[in-house]
Protein backbone atom coordinates (compact mmCIF):
# COMPACT_ATOMS: atom_id res chain seq x y z
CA UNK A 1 88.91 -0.31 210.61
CA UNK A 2 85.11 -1.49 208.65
CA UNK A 3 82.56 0.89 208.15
CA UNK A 4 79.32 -0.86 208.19
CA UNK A 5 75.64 0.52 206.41
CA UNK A 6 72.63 -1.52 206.89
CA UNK A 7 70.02 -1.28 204.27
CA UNK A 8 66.32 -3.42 203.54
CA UNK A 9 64.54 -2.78 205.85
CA UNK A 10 61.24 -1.70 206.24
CA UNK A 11 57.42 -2.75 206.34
CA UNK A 12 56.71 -6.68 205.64
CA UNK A 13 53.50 -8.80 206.39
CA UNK A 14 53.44 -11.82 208.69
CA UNK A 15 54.53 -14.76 206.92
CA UNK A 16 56.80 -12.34 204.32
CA UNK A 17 60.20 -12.59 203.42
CA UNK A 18 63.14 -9.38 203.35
CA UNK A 19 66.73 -9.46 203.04
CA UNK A 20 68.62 -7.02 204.68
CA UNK A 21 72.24 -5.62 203.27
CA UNK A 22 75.58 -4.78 205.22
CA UNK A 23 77.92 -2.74 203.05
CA UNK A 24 81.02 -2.88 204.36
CA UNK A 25 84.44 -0.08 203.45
CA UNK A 26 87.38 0.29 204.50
CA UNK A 27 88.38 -2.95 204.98
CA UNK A 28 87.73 -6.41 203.55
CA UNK A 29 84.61 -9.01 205.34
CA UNK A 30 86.71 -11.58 204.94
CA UNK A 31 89.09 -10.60 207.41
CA UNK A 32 86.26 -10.42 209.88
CA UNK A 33 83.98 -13.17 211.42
CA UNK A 34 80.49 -11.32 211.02
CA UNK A 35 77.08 -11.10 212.90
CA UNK A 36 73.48 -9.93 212.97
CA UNK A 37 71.95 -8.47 216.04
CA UNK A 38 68.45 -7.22 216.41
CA UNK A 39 66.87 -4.98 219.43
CA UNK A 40 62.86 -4.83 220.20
CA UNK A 41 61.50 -2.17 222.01
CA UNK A 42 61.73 -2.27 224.86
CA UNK A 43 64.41 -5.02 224.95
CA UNK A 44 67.69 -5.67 225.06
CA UNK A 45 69.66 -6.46 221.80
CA UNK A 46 69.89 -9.99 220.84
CA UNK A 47 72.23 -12.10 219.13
CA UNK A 48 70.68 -13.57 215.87
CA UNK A 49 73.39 -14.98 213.13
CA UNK A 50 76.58 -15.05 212.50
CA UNK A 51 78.89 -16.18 209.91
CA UNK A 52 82.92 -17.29 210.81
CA UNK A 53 85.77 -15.60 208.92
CA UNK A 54 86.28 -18.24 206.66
CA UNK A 55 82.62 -17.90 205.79
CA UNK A 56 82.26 -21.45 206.45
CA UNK A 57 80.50 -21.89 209.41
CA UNK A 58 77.57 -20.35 210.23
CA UNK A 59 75.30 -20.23 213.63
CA UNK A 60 71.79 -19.14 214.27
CA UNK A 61 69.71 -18.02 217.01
CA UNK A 62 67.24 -20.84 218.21
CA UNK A 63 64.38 -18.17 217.50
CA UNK A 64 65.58 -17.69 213.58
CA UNK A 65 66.57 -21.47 213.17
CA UNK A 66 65.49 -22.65 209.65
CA UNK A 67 63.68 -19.29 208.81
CA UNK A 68 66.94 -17.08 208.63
CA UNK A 69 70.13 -17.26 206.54
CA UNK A 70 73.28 -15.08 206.86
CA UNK A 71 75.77 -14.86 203.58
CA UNK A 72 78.47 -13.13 202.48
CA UNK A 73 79.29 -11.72 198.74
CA UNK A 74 83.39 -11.03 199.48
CA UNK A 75 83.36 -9.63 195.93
CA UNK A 76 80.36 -6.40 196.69
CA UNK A 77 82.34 -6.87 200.61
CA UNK A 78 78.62 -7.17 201.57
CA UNK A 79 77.08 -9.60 204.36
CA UNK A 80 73.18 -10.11 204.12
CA UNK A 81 70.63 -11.82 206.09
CA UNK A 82 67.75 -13.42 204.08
CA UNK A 83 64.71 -13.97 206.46
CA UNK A 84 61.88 -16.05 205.45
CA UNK A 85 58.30 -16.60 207.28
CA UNK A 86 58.72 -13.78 209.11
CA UNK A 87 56.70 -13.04 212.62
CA UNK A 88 55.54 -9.75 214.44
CA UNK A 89 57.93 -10.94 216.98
CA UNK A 90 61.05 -10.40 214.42
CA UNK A 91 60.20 -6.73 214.34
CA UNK A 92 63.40 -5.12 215.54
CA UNK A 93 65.99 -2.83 214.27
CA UNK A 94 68.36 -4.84 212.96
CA UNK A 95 72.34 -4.87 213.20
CA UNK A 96 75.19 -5.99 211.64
CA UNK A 97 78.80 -6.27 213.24
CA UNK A 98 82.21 -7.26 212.64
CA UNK A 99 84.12 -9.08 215.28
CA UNK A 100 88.12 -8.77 215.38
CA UNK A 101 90.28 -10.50 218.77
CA UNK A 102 86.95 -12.22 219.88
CA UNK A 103 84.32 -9.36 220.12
CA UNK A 104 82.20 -7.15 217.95
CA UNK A 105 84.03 -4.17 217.60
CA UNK A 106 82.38 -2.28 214.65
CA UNK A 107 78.72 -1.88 214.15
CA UNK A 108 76.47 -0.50 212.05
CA UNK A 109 73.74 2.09 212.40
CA UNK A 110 71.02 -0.43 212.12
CA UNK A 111 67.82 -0.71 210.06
CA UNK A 112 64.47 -1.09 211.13
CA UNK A 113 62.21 -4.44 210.04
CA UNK A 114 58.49 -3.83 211.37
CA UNK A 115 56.06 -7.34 210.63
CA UNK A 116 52.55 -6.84 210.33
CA UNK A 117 50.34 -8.80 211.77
């Protein structure tokens, strides 16, 4: 079983950039496929990237298309999401998750990203 720790979040202006972390124990990444989910307030929690076991294949949310990029560092067992030209309407706490037999089984605690407007 993965443990999972968000970190980098936090306070960014419109049009900023943060990366967010995903520390990852007791078990490799790479034997996971792996994902980023984000909840609003108010809302329900939304799917936003996600990155295939193999790490070669990754998928996007129409909403974070071309400004957000999910990687994986197998070495530091550490998934990140860089977001660029960010928008009040990314502010969310934000999730990461490992899937094993075709869901997302192990989550993280989440970290909040608030945009300023």
């Amino acid at each position: 079983q993965v443990q999972l720790v968000e970190s980098g979040g936090g306070l960014v202006q419109a049009g900023g950039s943060r990366r967010l972390s995903c520390a990852a124990s007791g078990r490799a990444i790479s034997s996971y496929g792996m994902g980023w989910f984000r909840q609003a307030p108010g809302k329900e929690r939304e799917y936003v990237a996600a990155l295939n076991r193999d790490g070669l294949n990754t998928y996007y949310a129409n909403s974070v298309k071309g400004r957000f990029t999910i990687s994986r560092d197998n070495a530091k067992n550490t998934v990140y999401l860089q977001m660029n030209n960010l928008a009040a309407e990314d502010t969310a706490v934000y999730y990461c998750a490992a899937a094993s037999a075709g869901s997302y089984r192990y989550w993280g605690q989440g970290t909040q990203v608030t945009v300023s407007s």
